[in-house]
PDB file of N, CA and C in Angstrom:
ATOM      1  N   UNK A   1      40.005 -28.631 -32.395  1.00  0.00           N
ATOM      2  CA  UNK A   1      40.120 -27.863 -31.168  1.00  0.00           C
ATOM      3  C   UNK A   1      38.858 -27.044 -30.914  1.00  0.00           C
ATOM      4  N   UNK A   2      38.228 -25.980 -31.849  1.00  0.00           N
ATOM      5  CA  UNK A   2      37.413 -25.894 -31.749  1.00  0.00           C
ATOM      6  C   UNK A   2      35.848 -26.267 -31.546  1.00  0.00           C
ATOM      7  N   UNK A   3      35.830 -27.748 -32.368  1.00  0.00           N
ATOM      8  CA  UNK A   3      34.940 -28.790 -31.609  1.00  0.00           C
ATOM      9  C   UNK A   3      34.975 -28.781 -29.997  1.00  0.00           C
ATOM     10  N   UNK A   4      36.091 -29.375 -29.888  1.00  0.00           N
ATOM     11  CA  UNK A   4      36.403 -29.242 -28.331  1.00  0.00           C
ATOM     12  C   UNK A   4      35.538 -28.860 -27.506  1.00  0.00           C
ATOM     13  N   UNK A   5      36.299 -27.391 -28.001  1.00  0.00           N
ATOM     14  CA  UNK A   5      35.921 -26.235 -26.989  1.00  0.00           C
ATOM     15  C   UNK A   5      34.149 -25.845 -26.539  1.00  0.00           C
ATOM     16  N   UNK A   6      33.562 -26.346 -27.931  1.00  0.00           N
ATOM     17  CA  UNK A   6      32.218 -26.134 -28.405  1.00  0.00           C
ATOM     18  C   UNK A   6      31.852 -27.120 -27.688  1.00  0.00           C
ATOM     19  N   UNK A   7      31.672 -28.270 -27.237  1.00  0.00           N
ATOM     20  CA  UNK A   7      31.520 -29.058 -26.492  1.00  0.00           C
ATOM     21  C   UNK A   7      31.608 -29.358 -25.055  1.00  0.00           C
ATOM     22  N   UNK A   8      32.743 -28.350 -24.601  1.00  0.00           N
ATOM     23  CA  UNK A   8      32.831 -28.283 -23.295  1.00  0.00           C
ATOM     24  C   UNK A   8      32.062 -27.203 -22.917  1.00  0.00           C
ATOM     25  N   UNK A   9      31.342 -26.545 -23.702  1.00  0.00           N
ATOM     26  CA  UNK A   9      31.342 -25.119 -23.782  1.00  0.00           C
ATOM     27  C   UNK A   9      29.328 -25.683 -23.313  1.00  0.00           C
ATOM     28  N   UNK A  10      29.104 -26.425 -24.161  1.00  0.00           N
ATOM     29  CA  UNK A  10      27.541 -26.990 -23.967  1.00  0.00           C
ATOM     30  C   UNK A  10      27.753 -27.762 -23.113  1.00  0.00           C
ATOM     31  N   UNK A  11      28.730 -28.544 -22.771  1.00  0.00           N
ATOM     32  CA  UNK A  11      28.286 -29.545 -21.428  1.00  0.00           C
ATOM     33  C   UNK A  11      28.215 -28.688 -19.957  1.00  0.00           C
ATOM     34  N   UNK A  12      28.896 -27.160 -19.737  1.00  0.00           N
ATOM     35  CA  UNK A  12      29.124 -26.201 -19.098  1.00  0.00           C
ATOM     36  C   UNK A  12      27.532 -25.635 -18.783  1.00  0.00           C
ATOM     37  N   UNK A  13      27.496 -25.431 -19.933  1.00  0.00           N
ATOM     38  CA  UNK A  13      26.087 -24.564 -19.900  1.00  0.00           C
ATOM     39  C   UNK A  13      24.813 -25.308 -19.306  1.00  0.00           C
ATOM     40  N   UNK A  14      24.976 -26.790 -19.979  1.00  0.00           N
ATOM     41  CA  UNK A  14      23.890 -27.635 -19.286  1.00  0.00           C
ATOM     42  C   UNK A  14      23.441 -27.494 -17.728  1.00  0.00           C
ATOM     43  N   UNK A  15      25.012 -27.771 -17.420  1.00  0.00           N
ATOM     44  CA  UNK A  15      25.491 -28.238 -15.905  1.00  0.00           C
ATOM     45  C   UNK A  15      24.702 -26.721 -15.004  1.00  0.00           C
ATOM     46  N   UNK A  16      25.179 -25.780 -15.713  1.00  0.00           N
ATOM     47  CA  UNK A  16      24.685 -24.525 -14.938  1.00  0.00           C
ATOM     48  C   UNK A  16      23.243 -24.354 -15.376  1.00  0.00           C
ATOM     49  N   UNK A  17      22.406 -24.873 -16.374  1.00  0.00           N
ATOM     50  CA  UNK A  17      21.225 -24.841 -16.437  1.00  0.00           C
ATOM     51  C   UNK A  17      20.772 -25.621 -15.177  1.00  0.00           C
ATOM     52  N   UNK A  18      21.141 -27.098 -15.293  1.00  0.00           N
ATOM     53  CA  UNK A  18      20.852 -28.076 -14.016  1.00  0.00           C
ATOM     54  C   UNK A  18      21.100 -27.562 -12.626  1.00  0.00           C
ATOM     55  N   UNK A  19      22.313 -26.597 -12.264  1.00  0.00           N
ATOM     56  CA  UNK A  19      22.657 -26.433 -11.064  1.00  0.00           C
ATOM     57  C   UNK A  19      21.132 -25.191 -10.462  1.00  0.00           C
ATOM     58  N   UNK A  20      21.098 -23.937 -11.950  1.00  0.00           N
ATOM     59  CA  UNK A  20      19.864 -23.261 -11.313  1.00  0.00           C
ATOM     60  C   UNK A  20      18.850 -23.693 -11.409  1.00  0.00           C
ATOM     61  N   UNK A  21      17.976 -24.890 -11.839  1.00  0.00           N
ATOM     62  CA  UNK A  21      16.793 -25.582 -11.276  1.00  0.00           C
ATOM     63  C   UNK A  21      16.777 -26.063 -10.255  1.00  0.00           C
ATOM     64  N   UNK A  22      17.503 -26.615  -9.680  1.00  0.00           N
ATOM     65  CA  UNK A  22      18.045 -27.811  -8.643  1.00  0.00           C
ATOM     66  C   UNK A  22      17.840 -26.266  -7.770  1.00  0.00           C
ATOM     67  N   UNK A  23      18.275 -25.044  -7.608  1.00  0.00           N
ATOM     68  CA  UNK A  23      18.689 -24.051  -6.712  1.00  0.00           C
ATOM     69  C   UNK A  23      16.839 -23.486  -6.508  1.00  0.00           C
ATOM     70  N   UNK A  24      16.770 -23.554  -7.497  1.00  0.00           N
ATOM     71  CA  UNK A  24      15.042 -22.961  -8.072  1.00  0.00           C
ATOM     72  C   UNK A  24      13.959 -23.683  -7.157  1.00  0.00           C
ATOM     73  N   UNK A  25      14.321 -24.726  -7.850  1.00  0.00           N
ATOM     74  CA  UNK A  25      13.133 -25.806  -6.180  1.00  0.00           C
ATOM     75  C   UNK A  25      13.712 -25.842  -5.324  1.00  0.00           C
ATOM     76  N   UNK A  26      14.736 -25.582  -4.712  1.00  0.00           N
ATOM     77  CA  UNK A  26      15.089 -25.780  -3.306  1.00  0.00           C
ATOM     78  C   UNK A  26      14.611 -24.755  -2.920  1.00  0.00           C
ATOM     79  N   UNK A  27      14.370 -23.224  -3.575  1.00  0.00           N
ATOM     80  CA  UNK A  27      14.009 -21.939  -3.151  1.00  0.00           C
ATOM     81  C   UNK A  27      12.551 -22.178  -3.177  1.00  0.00           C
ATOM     82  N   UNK A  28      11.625 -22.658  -3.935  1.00  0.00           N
ATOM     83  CA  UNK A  28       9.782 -22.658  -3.638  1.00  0.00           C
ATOM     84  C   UNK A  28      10.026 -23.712  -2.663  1.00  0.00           C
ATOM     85  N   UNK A  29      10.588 -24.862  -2.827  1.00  0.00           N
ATOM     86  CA  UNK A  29      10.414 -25.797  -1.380  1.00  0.00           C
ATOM     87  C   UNK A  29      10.020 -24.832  -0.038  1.00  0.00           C
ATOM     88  N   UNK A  30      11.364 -23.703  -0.314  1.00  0.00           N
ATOM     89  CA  UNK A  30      11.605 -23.367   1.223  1.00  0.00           C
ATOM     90  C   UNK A  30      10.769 -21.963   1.630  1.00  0.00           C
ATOM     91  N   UNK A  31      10.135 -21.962   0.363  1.00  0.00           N
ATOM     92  CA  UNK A  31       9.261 -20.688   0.409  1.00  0.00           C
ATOM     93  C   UNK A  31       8.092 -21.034   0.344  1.00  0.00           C
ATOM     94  N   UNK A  32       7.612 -22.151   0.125  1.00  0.00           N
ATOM     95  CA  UNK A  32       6.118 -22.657   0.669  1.00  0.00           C
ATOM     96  C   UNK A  32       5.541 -22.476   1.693  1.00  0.00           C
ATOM     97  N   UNK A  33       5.876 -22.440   2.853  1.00  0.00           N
ATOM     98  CA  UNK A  33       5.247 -22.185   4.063  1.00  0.00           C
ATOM     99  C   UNK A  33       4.793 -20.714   3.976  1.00  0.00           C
ATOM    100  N   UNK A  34       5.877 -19.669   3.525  1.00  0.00           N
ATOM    101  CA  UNK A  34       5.340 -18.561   3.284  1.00  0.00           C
ATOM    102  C   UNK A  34       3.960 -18.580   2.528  1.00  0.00           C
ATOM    103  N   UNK A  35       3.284 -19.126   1.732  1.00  0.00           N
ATOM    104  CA  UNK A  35       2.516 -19.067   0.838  1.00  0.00           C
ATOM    105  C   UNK A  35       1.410 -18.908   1.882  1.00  0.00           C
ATOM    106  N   UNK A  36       1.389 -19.389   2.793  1.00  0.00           N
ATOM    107  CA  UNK A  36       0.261 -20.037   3.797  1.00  0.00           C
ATOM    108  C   UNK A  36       0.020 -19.228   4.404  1.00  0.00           C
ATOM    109  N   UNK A  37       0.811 -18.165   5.290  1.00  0.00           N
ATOM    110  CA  UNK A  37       0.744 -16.929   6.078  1.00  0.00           C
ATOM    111  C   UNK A  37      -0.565 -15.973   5.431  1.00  0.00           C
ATOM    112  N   UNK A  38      -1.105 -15.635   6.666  1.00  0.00           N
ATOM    113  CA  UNK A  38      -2.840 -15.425   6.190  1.00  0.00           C
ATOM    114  C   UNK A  38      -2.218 -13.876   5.744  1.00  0.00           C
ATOM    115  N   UNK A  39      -1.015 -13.088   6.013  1.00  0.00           N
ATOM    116  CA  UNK A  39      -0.715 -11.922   5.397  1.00  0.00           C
ATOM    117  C   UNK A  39      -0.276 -11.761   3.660  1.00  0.00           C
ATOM    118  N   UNK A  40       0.148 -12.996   3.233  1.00  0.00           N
ATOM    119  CA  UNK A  40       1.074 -13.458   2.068  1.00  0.00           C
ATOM    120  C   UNK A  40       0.168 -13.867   0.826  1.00  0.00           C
ATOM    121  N   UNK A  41      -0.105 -12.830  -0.085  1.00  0.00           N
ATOM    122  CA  UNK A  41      -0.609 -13.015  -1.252  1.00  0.00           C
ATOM    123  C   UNK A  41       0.287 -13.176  -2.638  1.00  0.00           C
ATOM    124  N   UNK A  42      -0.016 -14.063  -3.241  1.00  0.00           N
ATOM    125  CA  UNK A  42       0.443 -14.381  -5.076  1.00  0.00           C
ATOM    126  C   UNK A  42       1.935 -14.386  -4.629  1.00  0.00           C
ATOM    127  N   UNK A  43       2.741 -15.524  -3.658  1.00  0.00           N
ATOM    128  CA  UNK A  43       3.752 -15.812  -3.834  1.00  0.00           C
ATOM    129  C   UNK A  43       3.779 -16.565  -5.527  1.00  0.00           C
ATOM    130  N   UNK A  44       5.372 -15.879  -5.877  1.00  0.00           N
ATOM    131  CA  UNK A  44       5.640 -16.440  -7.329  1.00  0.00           C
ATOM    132  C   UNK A  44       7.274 -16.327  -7.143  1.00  0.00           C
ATOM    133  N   UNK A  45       7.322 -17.015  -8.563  1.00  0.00           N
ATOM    134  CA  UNK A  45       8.657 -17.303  -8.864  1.00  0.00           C
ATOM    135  C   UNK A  45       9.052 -17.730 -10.164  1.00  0.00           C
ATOM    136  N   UNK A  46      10.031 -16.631 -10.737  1.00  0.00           N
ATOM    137  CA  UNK A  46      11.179 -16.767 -11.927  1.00  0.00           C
ATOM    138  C   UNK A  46      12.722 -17.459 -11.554  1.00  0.00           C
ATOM    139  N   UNK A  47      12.908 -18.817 -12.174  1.00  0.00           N
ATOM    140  CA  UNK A  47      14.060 -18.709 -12.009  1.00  0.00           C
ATOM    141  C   UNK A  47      14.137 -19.069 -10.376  1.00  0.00           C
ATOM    142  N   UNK A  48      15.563 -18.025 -10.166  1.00  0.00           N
ATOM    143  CA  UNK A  48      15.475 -18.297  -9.069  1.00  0.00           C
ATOM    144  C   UNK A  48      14.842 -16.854  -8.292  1.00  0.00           C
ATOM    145  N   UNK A  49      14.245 -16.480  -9.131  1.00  0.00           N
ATOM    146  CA  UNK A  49      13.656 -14.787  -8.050  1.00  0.00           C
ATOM    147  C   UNK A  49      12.270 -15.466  -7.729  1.00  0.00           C
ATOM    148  N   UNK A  50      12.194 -15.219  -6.279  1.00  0.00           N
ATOM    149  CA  UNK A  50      10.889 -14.983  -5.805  1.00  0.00           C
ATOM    150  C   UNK A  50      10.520 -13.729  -5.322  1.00  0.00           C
ATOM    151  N   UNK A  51       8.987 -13.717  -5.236  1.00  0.00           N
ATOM    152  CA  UNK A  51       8.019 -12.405  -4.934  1.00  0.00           C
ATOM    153  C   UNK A  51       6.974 -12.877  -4.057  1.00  0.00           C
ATOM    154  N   UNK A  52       6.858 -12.296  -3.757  1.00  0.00           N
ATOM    155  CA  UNK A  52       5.086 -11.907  -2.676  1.00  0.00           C
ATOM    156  C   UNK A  52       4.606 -10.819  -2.118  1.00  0.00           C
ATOM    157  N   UNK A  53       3.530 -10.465  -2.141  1.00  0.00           N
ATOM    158  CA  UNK A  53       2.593  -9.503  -1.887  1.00  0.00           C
ATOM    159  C   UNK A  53       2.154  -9.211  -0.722  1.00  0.00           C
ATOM    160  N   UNK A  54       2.357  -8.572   0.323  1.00  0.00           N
ATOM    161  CA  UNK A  54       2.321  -8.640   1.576  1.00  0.00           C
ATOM    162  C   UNK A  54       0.515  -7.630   2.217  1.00  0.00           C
ATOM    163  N   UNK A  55      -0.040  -8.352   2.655  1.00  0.00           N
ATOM    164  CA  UNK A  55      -2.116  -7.773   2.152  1.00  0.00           C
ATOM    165  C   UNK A  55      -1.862  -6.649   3.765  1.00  0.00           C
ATOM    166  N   UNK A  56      -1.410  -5.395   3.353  1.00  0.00           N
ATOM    167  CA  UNK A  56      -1.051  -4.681   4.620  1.00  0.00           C
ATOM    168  C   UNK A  56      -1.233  -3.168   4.044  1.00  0.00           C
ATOM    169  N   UNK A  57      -2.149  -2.090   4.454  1.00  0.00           N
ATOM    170  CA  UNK A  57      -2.372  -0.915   4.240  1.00  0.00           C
ATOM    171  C   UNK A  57      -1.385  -0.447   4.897  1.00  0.00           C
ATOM    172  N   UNK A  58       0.024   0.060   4.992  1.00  0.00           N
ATOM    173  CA  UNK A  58       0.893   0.457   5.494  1.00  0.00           C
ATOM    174  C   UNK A  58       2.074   1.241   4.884  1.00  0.00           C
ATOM    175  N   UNK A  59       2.000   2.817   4.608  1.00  0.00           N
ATOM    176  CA  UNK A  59       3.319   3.321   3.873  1.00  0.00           C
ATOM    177  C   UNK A  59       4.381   3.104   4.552  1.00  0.00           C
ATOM    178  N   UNK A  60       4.806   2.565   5.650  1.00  0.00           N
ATOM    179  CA  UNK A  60       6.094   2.626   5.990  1.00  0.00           C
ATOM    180  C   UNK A  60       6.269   1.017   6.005  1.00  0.00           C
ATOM    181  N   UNK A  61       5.399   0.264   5.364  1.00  0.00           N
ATOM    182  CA  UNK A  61       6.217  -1.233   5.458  1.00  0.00           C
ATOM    183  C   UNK A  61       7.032  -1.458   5.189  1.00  0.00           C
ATOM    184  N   UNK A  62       7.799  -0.583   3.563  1.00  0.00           N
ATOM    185  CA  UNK A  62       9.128  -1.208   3.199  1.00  0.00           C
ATOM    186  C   UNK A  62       9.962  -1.298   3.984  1.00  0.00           C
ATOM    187  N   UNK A  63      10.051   0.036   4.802  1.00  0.00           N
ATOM    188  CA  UNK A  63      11.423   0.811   5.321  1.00  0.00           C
ATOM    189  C   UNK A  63      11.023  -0.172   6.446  1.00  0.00           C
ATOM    190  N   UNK A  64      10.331  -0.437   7.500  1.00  0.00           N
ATOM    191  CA  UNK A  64      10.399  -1.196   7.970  1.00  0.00           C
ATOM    192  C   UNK A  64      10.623  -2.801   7.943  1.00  0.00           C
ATOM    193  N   UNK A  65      10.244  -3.833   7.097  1.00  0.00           N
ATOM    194  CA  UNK A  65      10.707  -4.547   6.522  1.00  0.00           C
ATOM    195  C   UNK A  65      12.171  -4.774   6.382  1.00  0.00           C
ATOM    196  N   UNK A  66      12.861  -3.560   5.522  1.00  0.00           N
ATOM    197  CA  UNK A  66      14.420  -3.411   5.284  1.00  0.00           C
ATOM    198  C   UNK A  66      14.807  -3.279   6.740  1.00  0.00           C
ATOM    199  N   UNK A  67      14.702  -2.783   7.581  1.00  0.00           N
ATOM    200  CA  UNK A  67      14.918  -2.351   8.668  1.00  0.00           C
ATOM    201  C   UNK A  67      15.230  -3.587   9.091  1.00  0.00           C
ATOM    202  N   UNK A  68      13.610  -4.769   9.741  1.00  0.00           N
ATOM    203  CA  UNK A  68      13.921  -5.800  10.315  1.00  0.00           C
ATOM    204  C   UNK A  68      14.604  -6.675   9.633  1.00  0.00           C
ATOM    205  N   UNK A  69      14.538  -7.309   8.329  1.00  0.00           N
ATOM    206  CA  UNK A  69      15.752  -7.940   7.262  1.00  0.00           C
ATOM    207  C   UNK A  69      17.140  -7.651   7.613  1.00  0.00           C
ATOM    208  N   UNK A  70      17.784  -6.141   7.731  1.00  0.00           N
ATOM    209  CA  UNK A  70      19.083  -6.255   8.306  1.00  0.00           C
ATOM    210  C   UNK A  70      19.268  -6.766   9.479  1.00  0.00           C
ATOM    211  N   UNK A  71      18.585  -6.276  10.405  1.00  0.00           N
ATOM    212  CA  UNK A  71      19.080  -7.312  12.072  1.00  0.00           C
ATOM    213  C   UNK A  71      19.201  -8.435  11.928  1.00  0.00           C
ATOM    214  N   UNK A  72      18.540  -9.100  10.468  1.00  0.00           N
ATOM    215  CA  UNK A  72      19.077 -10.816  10.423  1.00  0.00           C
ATOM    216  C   UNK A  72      19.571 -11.052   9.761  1.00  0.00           C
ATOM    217  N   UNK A  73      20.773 -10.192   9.423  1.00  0.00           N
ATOM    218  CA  UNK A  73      21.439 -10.439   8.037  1.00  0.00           C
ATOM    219  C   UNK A  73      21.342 -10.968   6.861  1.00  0.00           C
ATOM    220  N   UNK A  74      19.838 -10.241   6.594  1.00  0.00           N
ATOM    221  CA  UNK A  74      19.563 -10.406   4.987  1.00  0.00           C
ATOM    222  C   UNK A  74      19.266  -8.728   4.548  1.00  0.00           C
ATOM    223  N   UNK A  75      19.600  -8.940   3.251  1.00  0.00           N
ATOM    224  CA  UNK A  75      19.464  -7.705   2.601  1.00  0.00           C
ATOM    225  C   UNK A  75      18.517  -7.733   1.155  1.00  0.00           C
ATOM    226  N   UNK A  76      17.585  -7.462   1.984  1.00  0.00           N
ATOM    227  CA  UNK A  76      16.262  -7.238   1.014  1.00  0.00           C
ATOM    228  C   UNK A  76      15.399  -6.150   1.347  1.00  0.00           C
ATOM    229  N   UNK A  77      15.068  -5.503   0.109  1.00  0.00           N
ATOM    230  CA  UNK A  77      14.404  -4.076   0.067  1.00  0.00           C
ATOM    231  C   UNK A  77      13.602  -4.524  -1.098  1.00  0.00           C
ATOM    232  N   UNK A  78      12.290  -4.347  -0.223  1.00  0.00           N
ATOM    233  CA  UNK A  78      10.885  -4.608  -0.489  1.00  0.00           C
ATOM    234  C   UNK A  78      10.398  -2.954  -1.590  1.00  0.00           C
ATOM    235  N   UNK A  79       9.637  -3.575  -2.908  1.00  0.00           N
ATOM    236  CA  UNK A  79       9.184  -2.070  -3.230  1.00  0.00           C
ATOM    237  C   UNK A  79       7.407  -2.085  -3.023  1.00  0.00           C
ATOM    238  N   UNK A  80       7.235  -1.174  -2.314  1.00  0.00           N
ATOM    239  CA  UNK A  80       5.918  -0.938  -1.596  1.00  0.00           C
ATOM    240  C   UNK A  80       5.732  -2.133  -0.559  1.00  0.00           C
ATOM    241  N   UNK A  81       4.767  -2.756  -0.819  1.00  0.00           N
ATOM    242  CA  UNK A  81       4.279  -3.897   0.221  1.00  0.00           C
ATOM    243  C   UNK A  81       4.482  -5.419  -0.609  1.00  0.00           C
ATOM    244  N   UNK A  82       5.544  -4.924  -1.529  1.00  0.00           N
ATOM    245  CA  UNK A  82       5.922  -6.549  -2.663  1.00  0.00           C
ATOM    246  C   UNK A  82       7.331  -6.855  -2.434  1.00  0.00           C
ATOM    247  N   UNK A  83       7.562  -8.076  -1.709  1.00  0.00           N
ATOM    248  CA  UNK A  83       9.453  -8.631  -0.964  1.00  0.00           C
ATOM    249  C   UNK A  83       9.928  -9.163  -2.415  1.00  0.00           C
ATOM    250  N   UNK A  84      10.779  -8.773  -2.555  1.00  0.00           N
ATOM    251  CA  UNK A  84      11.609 -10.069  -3.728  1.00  0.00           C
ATOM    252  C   UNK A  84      12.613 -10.779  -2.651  1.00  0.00           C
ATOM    253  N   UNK A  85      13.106 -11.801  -3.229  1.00  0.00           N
ATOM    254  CA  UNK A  85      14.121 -12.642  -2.671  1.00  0.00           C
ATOM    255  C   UNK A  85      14.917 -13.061  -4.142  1.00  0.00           C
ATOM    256  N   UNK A  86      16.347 -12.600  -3.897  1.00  0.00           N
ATOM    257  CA  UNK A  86      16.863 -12.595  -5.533  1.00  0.00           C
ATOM    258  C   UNK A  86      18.623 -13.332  -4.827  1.00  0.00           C
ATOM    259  N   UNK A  87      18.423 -14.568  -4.455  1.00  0.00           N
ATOM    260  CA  UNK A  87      19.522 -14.619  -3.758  1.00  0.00           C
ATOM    261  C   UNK A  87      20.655 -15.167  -4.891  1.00  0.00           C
ATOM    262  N   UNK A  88      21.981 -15.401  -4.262  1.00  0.00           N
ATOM    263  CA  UNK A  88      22.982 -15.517  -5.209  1.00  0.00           C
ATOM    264  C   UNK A  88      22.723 -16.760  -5.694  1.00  0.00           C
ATOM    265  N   UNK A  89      23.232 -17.092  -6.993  1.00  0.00           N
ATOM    266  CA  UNK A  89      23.444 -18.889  -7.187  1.00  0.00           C
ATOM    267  C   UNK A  89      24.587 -19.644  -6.424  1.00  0.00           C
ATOM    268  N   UNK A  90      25.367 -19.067  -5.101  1.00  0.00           N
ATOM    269  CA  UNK A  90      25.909 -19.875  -4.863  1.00  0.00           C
ATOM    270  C   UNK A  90      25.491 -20.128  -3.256  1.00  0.00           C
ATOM    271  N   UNK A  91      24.464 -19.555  -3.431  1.00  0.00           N
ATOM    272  CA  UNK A  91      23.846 -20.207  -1.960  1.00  0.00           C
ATOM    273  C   UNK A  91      23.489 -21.355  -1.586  1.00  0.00           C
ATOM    274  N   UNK A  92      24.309 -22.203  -0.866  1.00  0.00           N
ATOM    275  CA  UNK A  92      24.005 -23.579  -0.274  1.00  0.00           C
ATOM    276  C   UNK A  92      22.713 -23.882   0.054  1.00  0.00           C
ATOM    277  N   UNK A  93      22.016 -25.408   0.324  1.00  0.00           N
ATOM    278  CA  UNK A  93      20.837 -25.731   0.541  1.00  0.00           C
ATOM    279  C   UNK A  93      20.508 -25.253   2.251  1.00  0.00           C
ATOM    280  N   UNK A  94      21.563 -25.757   3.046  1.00  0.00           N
ATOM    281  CA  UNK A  94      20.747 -24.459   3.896  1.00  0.00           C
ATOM    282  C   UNK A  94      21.142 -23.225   4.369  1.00  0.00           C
ATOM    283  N   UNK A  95      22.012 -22.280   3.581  1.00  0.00           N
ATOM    284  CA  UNK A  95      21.812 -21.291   3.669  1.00  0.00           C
ATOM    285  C   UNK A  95      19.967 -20.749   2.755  1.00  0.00           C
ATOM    286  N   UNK A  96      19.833 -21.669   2.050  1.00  0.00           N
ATOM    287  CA  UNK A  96      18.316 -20.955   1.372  1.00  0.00           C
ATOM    288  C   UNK A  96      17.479 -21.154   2.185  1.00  0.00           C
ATOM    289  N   UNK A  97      17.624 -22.420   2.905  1.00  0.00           N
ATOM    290  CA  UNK A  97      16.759 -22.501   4.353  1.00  0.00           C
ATOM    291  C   UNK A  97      16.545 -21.923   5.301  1.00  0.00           C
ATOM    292  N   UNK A  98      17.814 -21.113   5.681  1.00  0.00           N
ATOM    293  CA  UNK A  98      17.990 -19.967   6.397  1.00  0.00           C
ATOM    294  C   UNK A  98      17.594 -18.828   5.659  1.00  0.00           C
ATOM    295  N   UNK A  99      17.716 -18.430   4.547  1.00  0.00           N
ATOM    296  CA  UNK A  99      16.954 -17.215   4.065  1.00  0.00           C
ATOM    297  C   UNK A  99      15.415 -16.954   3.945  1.00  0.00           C
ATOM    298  N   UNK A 100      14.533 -18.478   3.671  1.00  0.00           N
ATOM    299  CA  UNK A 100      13.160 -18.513   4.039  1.00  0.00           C
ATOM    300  C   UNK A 100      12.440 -18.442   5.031  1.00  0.00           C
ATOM    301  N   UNK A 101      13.610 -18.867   6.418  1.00  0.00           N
ATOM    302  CA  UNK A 101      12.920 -18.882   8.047  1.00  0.00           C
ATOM    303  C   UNK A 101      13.332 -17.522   8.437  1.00  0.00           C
ATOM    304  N   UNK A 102      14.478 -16.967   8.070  1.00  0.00           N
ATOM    305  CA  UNK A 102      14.514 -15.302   8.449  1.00  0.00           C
ATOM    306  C   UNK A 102      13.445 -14.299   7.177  1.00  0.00           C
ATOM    307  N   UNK A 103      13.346 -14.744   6.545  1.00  0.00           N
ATOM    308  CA  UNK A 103      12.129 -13.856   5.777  1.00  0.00           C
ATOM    309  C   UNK A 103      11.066 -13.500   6.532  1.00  0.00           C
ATOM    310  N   UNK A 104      10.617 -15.364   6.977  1.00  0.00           N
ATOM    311  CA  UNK A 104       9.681 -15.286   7.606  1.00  0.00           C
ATOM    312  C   UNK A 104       9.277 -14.667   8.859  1.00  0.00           C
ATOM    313  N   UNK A 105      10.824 -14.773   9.667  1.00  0.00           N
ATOM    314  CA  UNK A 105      10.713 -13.999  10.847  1.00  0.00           C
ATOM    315  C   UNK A 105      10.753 -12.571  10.652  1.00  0.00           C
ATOM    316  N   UNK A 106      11.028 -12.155   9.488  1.00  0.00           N
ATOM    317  CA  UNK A 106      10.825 -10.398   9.194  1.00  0.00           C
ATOM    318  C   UNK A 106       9.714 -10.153   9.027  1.00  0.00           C
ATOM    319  N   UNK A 107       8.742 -10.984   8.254  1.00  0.00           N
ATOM    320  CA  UNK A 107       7.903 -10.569   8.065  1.00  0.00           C
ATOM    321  C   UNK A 107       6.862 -10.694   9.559  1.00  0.00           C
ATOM    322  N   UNK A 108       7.256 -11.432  10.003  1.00  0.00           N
ATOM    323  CA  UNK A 108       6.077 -11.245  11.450  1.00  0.00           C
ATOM    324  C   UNK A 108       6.743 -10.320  12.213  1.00  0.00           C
ATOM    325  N   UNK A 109       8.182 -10.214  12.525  1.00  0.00           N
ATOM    326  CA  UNK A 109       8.267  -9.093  13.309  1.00  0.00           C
ATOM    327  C   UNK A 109       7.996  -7.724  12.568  1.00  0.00           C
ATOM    328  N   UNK A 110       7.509  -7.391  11.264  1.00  0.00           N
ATOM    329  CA  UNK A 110       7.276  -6.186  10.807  1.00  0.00           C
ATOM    330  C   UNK A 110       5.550  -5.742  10.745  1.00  0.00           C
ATOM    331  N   UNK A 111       5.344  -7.139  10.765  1.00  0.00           N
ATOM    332  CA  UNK A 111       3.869  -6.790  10.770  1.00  0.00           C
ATOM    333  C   UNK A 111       3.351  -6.621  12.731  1.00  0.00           C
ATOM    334  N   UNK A 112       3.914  -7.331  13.715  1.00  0.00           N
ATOM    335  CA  UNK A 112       3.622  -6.986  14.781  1.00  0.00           C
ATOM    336  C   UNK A 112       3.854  -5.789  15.083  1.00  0.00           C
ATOM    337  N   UNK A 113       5.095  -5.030  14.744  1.00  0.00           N
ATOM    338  CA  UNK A 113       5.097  -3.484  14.589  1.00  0.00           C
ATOM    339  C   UNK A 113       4.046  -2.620  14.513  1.00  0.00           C
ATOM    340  N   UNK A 114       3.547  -2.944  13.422  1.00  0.00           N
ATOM    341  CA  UNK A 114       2.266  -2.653  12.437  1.00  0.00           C
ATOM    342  C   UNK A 114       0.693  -2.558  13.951  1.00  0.00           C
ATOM    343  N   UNK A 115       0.868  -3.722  13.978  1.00  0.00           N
ATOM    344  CA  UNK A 115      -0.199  -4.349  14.973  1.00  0.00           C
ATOM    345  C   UNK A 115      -0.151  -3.403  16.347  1.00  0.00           C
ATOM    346  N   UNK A 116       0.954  -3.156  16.946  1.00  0.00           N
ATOM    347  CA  UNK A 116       1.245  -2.717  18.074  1.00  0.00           C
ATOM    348  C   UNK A 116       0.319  -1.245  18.526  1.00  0.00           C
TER     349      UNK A 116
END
């Protein structure tokens, strides 16, 4: 019995190793374009956390940032001018798609702010 259990117990663990890679590249897939944005420095990624560096002399970016992120129903709070994206593991392939094109749209509507 305990065999068993030990066995279901590693084929479990695999499966959820496999499910967060599989989640992991679907998240740099969909965060590549970000990389490109002439504002967007040393995008990276653990796992499934991503980061990037946003190249903006601005103390009120976070709060702004958080600001525009809620009107699109994401909830991310940036520390200084660095976004994480730490989304759940049970986020569907395109809900992550949707979390990379509203990033993206936060981040331009926060920096046109900026610009204005």
């Amino acid at each position: 019995m305990l065999a068993h259990n030990a066995h279901n117990a590693h084929k479990a663990h695999k499966a959820h190793k496999a499910h967060k890679a599989h989640k992991a590249a679907l998240l740099r897939e969909a965060f590549e374009p970000l990389a490109q944005h002439v504002s967007v420095k040393n995008l990276r990624q653990r796992s499934t956390i991503l980061a990037f560096d946003v190249d903006i002399d601005d103390r009120t970016f976070s709060r702004r940032f958080f600001a525009n992120a809620l009107a699109r129903e994401l909830l991310m709070r940036p520390i200084g001018t660095t976004v994480y994206a730490m989304p759940p593991y049970i986020l569907s392939d395109d809900e992550i798609a949707l979390l990379a094109t509203r990033t993206r749209d936060t981040l331009d509507a926060t920096l046109s702010e900026h610009a204005a």
